[in-house]
C-alpha atoms as a PDB file:
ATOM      1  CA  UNK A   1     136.767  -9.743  59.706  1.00  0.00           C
ATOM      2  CA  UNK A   2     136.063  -6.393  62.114  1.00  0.00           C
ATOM      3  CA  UNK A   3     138.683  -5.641  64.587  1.00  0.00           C
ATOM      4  CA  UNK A   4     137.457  -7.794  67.786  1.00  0.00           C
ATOM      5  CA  UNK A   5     134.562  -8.642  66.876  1.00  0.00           C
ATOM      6  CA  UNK A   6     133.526 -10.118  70.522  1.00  0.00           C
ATOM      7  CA  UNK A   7     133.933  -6.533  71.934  1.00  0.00           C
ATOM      8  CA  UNK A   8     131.597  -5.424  68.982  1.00  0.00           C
ATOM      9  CA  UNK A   9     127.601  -4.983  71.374  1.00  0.00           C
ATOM     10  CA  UNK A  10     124.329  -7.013  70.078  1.00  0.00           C
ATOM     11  CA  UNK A  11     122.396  -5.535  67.342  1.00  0.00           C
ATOM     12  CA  UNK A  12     119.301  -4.502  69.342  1.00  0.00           C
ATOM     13  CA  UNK A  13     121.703  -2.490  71.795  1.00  0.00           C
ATOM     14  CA  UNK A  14     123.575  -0.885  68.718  1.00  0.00           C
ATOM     15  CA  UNK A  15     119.655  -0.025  67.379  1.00  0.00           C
ATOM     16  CA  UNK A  16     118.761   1.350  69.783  1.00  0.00           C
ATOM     17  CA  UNK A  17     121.932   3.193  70.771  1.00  0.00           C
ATOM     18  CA  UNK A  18     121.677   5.016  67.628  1.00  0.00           C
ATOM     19  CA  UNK A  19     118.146   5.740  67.499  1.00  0.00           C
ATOM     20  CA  UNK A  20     118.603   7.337  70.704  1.00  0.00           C
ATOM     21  CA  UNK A  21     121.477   9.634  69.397  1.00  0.00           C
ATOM     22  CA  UNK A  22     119.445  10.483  66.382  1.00  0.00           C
ATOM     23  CA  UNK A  23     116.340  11.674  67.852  1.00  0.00           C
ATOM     24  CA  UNK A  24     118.005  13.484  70.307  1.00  0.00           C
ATOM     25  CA  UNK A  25     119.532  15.272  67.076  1.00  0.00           C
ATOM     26  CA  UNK A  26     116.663  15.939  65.068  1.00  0.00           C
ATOM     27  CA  UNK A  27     113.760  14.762  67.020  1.00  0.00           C
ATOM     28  CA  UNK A  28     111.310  15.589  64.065  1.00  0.00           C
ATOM     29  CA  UNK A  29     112.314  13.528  61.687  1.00  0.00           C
ATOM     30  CA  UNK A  30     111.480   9.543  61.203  1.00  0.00           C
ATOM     31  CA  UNK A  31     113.808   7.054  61.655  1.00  0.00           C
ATOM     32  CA  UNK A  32     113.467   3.958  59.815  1.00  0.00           C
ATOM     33  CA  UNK A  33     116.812   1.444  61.506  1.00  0.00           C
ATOM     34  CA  UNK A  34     117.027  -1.878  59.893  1.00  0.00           C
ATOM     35  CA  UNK A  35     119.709  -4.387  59.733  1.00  0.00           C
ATOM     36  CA  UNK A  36     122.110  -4.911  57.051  1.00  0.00           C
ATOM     37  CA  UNK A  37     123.262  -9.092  55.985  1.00  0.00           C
ATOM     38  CA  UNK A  38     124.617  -7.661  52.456  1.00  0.00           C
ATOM     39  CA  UNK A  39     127.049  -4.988  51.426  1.00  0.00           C
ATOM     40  CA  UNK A  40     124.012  -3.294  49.727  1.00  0.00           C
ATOM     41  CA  UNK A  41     120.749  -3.420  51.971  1.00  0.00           C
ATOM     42  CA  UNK A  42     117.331  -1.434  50.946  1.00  0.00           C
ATOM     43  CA  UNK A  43     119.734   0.926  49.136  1.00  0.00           C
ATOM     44  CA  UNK A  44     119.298  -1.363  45.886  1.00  0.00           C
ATOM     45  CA  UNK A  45     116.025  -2.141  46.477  1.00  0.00           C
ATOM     46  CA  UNK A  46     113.804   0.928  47.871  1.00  0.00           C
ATOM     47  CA  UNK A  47     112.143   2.959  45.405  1.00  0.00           C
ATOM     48  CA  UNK A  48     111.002   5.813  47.534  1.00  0.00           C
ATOM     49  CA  UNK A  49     115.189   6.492  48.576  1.00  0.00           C
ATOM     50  CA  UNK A  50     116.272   9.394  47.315  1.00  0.00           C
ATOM     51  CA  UNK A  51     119.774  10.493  48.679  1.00  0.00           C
ATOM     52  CA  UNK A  52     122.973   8.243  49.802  1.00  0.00           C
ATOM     53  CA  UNK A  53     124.877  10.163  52.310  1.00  0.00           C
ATOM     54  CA  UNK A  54     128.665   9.019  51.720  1.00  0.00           C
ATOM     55  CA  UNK A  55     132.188   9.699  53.120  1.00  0.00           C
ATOM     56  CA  UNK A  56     135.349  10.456  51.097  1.00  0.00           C
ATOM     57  CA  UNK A  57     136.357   6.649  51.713  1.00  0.00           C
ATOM     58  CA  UNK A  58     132.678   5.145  51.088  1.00  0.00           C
ATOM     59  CA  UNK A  59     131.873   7.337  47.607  1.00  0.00           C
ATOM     60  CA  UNK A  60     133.054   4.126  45.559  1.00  0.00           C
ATOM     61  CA  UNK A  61     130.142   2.013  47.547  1.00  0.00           C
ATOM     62  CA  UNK A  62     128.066   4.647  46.965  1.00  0.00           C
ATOM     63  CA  UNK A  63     128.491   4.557  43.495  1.00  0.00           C
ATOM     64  CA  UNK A  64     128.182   0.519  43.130  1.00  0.00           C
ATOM     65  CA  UNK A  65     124.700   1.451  44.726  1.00  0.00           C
ATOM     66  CA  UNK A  66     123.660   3.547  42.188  1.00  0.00           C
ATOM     67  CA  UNK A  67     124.543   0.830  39.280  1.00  0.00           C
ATOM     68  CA  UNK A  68     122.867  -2.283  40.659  1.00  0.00           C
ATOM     69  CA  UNK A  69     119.760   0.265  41.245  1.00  0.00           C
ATOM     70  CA  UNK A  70     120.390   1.577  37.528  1.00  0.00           C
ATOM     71  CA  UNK A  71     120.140  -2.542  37.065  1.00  0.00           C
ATOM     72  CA  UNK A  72     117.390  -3.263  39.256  1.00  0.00           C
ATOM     73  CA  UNK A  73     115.376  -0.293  37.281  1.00  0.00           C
ATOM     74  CA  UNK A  74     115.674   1.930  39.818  1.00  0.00           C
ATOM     75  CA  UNK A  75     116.420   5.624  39.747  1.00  0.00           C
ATOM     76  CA  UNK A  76     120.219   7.274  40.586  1.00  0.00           C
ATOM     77  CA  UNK A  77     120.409   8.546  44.327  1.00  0.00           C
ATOM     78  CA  UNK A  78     121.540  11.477  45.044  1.00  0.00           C
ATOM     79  CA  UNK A  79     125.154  11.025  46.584  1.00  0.00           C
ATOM     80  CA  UNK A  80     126.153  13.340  49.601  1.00  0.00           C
ATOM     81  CA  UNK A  81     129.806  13.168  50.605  1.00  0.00           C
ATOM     82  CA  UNK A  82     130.735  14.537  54.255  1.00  0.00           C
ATOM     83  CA  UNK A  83     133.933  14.715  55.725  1.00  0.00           C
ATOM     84  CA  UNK A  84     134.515  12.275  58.863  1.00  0.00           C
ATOM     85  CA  UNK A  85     135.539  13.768  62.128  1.00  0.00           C
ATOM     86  CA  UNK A  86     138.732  13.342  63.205  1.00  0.00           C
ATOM     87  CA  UNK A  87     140.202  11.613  66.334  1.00  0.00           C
ATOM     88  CA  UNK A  88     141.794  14.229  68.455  1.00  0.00           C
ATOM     89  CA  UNK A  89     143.176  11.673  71.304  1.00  0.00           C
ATOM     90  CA  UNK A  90     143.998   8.665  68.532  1.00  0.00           C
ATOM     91  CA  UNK A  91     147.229   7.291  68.819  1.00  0.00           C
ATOM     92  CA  UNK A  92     150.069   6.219  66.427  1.00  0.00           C
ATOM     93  CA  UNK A  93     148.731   2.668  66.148  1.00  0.00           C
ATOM     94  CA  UNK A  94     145.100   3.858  65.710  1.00  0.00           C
ATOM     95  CA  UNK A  95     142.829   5.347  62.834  1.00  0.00           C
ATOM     96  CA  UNK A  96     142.598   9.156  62.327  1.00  0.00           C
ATOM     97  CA  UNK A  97     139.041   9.295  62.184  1.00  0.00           C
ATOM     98  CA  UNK A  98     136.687   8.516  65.140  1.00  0.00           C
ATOM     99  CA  UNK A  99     136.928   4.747  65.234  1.00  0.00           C
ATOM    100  CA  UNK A 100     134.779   1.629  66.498  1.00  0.00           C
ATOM    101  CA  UNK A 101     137.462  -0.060  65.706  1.00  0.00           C
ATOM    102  CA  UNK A 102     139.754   2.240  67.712  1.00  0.00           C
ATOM    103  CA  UNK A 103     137.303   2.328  70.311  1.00  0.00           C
ATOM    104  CA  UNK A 104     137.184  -1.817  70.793  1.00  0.00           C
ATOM    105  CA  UNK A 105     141.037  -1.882  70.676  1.00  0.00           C
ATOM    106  CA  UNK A 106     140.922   0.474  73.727  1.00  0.00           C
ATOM    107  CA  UNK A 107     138.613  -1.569  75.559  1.00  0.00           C
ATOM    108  CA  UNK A 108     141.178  -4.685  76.383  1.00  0.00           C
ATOM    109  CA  UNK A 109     141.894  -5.545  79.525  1.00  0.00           C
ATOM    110  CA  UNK A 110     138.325  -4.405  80.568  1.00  0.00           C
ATOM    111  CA  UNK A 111     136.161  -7.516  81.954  1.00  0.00           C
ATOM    112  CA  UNK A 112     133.700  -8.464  79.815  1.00  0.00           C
ATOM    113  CA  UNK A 113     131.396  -9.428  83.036  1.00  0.00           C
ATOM    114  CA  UNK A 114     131.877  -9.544  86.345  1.00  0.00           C
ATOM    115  CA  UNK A 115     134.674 -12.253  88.048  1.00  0.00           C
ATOM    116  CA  UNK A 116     132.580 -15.681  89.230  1.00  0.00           C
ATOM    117  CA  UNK A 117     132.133 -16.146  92.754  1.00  0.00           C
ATOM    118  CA  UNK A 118     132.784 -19.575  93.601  1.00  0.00           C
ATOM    119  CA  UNK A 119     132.735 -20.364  96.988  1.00  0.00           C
ATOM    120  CA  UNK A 120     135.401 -23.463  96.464  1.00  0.00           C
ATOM    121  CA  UNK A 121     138.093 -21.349  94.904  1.00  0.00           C
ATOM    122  CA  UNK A 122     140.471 -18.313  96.966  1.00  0.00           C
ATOM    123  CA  UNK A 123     139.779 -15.228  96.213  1.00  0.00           C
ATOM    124  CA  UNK A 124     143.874 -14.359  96.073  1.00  0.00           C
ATOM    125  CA  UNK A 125     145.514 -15.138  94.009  1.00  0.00           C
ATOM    126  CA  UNK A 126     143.347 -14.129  91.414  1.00  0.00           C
ATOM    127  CA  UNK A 127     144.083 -17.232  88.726  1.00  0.00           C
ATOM    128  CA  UNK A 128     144.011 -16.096  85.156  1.00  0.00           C
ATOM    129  CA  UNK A 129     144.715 -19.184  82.621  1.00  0.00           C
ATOM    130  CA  UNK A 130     146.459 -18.064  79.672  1.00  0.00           C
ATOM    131  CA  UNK A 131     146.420 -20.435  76.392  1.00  0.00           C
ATOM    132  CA  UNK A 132     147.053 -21.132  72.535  1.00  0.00           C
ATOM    133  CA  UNK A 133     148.523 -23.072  69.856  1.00  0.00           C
ATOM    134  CA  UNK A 134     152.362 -22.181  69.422  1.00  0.00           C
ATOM    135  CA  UNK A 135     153.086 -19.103  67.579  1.00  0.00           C
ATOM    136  CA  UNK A 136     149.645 -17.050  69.675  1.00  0.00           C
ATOM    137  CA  UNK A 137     151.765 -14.817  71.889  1.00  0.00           C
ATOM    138  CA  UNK A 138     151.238 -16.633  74.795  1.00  0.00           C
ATOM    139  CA  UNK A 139     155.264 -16.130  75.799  1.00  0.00           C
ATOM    140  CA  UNK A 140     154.757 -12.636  75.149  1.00  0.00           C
ATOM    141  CA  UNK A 141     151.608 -11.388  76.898  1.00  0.00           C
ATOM    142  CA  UNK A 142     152.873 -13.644  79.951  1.00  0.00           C
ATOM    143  CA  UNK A 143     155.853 -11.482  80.205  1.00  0.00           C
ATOM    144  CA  UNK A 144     153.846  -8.500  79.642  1.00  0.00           C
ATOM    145  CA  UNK A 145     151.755  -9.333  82.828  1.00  0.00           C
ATOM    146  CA  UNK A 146     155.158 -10.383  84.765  1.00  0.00           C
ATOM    147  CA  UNK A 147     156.498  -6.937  84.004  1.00  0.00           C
ATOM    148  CA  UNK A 148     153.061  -6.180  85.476  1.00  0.00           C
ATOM    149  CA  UNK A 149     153.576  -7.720  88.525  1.00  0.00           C
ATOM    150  CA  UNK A 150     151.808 -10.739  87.798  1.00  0.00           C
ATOM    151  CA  UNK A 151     153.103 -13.838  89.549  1.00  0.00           C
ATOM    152  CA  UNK A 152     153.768 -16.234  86.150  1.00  0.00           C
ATOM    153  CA  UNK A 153     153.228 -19.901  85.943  1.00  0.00           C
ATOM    154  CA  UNK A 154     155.169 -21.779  83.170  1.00  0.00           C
ATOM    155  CA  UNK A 155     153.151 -25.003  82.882  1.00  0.00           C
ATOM    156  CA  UNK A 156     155.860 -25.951  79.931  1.00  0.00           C
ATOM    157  CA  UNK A 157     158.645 -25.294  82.618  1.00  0.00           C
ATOM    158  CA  UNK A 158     156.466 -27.891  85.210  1.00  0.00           C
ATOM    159  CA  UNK A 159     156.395 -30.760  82.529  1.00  0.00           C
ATOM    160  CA  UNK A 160     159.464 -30.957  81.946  1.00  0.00           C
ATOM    161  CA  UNK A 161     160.648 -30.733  85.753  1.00  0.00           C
ATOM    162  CA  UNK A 162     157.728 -33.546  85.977  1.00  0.00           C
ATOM    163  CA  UNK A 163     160.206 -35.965  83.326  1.00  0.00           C
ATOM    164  CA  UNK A 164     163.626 -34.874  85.498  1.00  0.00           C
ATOM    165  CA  UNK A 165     164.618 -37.438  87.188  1.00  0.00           C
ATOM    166  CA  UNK A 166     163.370 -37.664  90.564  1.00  0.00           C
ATOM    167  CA  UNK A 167     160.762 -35.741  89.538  1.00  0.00           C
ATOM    168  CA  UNK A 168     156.942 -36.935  90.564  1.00  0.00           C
ATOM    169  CA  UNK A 169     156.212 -38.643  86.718  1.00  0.00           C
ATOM    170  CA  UNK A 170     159.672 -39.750  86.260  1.00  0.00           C
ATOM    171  CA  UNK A 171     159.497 -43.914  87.346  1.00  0.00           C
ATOM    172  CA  UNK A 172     155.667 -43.889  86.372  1.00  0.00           C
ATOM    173  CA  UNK A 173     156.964 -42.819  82.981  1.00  0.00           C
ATOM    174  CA  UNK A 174     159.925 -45.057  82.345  1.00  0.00           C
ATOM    175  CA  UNK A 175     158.107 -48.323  84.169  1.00  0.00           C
ATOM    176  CA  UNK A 176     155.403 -47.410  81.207  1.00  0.00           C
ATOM    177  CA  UNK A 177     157.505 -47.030  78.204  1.00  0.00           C
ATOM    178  CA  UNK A 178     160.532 -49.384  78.959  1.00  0.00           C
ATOM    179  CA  UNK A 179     164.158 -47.893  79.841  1.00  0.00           C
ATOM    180  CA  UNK A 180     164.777 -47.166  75.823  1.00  0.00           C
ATOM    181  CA  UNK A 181     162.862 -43.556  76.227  1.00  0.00           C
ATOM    182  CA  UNK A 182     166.381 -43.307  78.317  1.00  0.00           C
ATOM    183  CA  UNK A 183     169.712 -40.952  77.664  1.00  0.00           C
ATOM    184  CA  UNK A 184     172.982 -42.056  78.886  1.00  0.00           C
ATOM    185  CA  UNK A 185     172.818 -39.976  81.539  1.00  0.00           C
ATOM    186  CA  UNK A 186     169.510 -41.401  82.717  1.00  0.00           C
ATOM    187  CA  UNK A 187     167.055 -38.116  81.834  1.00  0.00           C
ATOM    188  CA  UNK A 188     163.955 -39.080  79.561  1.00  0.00           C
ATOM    189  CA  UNK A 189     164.310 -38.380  75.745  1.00  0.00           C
ATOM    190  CA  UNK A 190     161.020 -36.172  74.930  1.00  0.00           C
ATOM    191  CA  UNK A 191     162.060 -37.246  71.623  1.00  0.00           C
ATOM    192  CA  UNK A 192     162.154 -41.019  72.012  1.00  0.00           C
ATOM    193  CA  UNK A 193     159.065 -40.727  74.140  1.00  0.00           C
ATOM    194  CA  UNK A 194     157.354 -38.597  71.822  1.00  0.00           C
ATOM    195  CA  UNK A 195     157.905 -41.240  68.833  1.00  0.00           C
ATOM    196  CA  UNK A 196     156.023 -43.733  70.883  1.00  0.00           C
ATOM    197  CA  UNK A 197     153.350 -41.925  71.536  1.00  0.00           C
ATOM    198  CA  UNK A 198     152.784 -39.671  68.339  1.00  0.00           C
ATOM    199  CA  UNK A 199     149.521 -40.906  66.338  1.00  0.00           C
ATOM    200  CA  UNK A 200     148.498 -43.604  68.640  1.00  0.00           C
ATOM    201  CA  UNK A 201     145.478 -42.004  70.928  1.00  0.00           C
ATOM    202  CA  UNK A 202     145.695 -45.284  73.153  1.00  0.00           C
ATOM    203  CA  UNK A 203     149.431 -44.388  74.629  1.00  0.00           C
ATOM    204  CA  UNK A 204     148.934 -40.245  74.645  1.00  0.00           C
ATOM    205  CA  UNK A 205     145.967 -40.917  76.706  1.00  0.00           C
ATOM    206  CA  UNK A 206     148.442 -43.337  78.961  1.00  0.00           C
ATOM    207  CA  UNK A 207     151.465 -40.838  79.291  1.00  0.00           C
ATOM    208  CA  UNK A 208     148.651 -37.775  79.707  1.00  0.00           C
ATOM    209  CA  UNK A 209     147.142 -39.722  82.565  1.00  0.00           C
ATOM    210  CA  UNK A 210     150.489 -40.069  83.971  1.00  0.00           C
ATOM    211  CA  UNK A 211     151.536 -36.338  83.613  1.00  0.00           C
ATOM    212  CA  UNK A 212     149.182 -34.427  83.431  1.00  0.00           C
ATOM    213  CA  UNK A 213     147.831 -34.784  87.007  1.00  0.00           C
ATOM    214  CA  UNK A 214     151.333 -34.158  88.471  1.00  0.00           C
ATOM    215  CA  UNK A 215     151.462 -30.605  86.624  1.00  0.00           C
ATOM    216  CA  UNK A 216     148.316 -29.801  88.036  1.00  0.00           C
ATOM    217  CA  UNK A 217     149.252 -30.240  91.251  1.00  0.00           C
ATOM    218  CA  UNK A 218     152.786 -28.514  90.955  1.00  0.00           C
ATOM    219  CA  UNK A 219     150.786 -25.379  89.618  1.00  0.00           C
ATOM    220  CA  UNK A 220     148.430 -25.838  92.576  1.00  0.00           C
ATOM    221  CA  UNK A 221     151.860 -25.710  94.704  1.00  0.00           C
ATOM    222  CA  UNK A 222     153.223 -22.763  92.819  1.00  0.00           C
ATOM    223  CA  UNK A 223     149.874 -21.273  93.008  1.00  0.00           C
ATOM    224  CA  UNK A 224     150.517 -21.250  96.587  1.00  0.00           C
ATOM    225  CA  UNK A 225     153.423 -19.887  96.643  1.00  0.00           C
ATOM    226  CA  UNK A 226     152.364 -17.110  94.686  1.00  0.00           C
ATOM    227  CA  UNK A 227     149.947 -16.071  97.692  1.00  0.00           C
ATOM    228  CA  UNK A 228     152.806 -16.683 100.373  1.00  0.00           C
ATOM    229  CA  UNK A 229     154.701 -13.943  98.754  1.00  0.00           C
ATOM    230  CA  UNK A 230     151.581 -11.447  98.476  1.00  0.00           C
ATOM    231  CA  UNK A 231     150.870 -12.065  95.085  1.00  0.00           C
ATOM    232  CA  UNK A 232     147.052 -10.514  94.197  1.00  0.00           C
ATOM    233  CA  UNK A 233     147.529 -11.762  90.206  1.00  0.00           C
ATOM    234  CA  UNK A 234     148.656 -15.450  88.597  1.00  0.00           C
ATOM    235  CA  UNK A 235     148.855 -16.020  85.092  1.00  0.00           C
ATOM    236  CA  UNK A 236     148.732 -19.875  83.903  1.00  0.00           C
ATOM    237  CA  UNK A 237     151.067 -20.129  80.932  1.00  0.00           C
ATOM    238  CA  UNK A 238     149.842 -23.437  79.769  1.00  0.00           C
ATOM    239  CA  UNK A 239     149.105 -24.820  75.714  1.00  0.00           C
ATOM    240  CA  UNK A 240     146.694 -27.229  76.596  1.00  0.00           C
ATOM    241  CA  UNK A 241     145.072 -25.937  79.730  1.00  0.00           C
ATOM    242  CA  UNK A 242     141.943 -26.854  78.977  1.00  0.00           C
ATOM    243  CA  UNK A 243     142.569 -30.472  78.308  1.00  0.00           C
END
């Protein structure tokens, strides 16, 4: 439940991070790091502890420490409370006190690793494909990146130019599910179509082989168009772009 947890670095690099920033502290004393897969660790457990070093908002833990060792037959530890520092640069949204989670929250929009180099894609447009279930944001951070200067790619916008009439899916589509998927004025029902497919895996998979491959290739198109105009960034707005 942390606060982006995939920002959050391996264990060993954490270890050793902080036994790095500890010697160089007090270089004379020994450190003993070890890993933690409970709330409670050796702190309920280690007879030759002594002293529980504590913060205003961790005394409470501190304290269910000393009753499971009180329970465990273990002697009180001696509690130490220190005051946190405080964040100077933290903003409204952010804790007061110096913050990992603060400090992961800043790190978006940072690559992870490196961009692949694949010989058989362009390098410009740079092609970023943006995806999630309905209700993710996906509208949102797409307009954020427009506002950007990103060159935005509606792939919801593409299927349903791929049902217009005249459009690329349109006679594949109707020749497939008979002229009833029809309105009066001739345009597909999404509705009606969606009826015929919903639950059977058989007809999806016909109507996705159908459409699917158009919309590909009219974001290929608009891809292309994005470089024609100069375009170094396009985002992929698309809720099932990996199928």
């Amino acid at each position: 439940d942390k606060v982006l947890p995939e920002l959050i670095e391996p264990y060993e690099l954490r270890a050793a991070k902080l036994r790095e920033f500890l010697e160089d502290v007090k270089p004379s004393l020994c450190y003993d790091i070890v890993p933690l897969a409970d709330p409670f660790g050796p702190s309920v457990t280690d007879p030759d502890l002594q002293c529980l070093v504590v913060s205003e908002e961790t005394r409470r833990g501190g304290e269910a420490v000393n009753r499971k060792r009180l329970e465990n037959g273990l002697p009180e530890l001696a509690l130490h409370e220190i005051q946190l520092m405080k964040d100077p640069d933290h903003s409204q949204n952010e804790e007061e006190k110096i913050s990992s989670s603060s400090l992961r929250q800043r790190l978006l929009g940072t690559l992870l690793q490196p961009p692949r180099q694949d010989p058989a894609l362009p390098s410009r447009p740079y092609v970023i494909g943006l995806t999630g279930g309905t209700g993710s944001g996906k509208t949102s951070i797409a307009k954020l990146l427009g506002h950007l200067g990103a060159f935005v790619i509606d792939a919801d916008k593409l299927g349903h130019a791929v049902y217009a009439p005249g459009g690329p899916a349109y006679e594949r589509v109707v020749a497939a599910f008979g002229a009833e998927i029809l309105n009066k004025d001739g345009t597909i029902n999404r509705k009606v179509l969606g009826a015929k497919v919903f639950g059977n895996q058989e007809r999806l998979k016909s109507l996705t082989d159908i459409v699917w491959p158009e919309i590909a290739q009219m974001a290929k198109e608009r891809v292309r168009e994005a470089d024609a105009q100069g375009k170094a960034v396009c985002v992929l707005d698309a809720a099932v772009l990996l199928e």
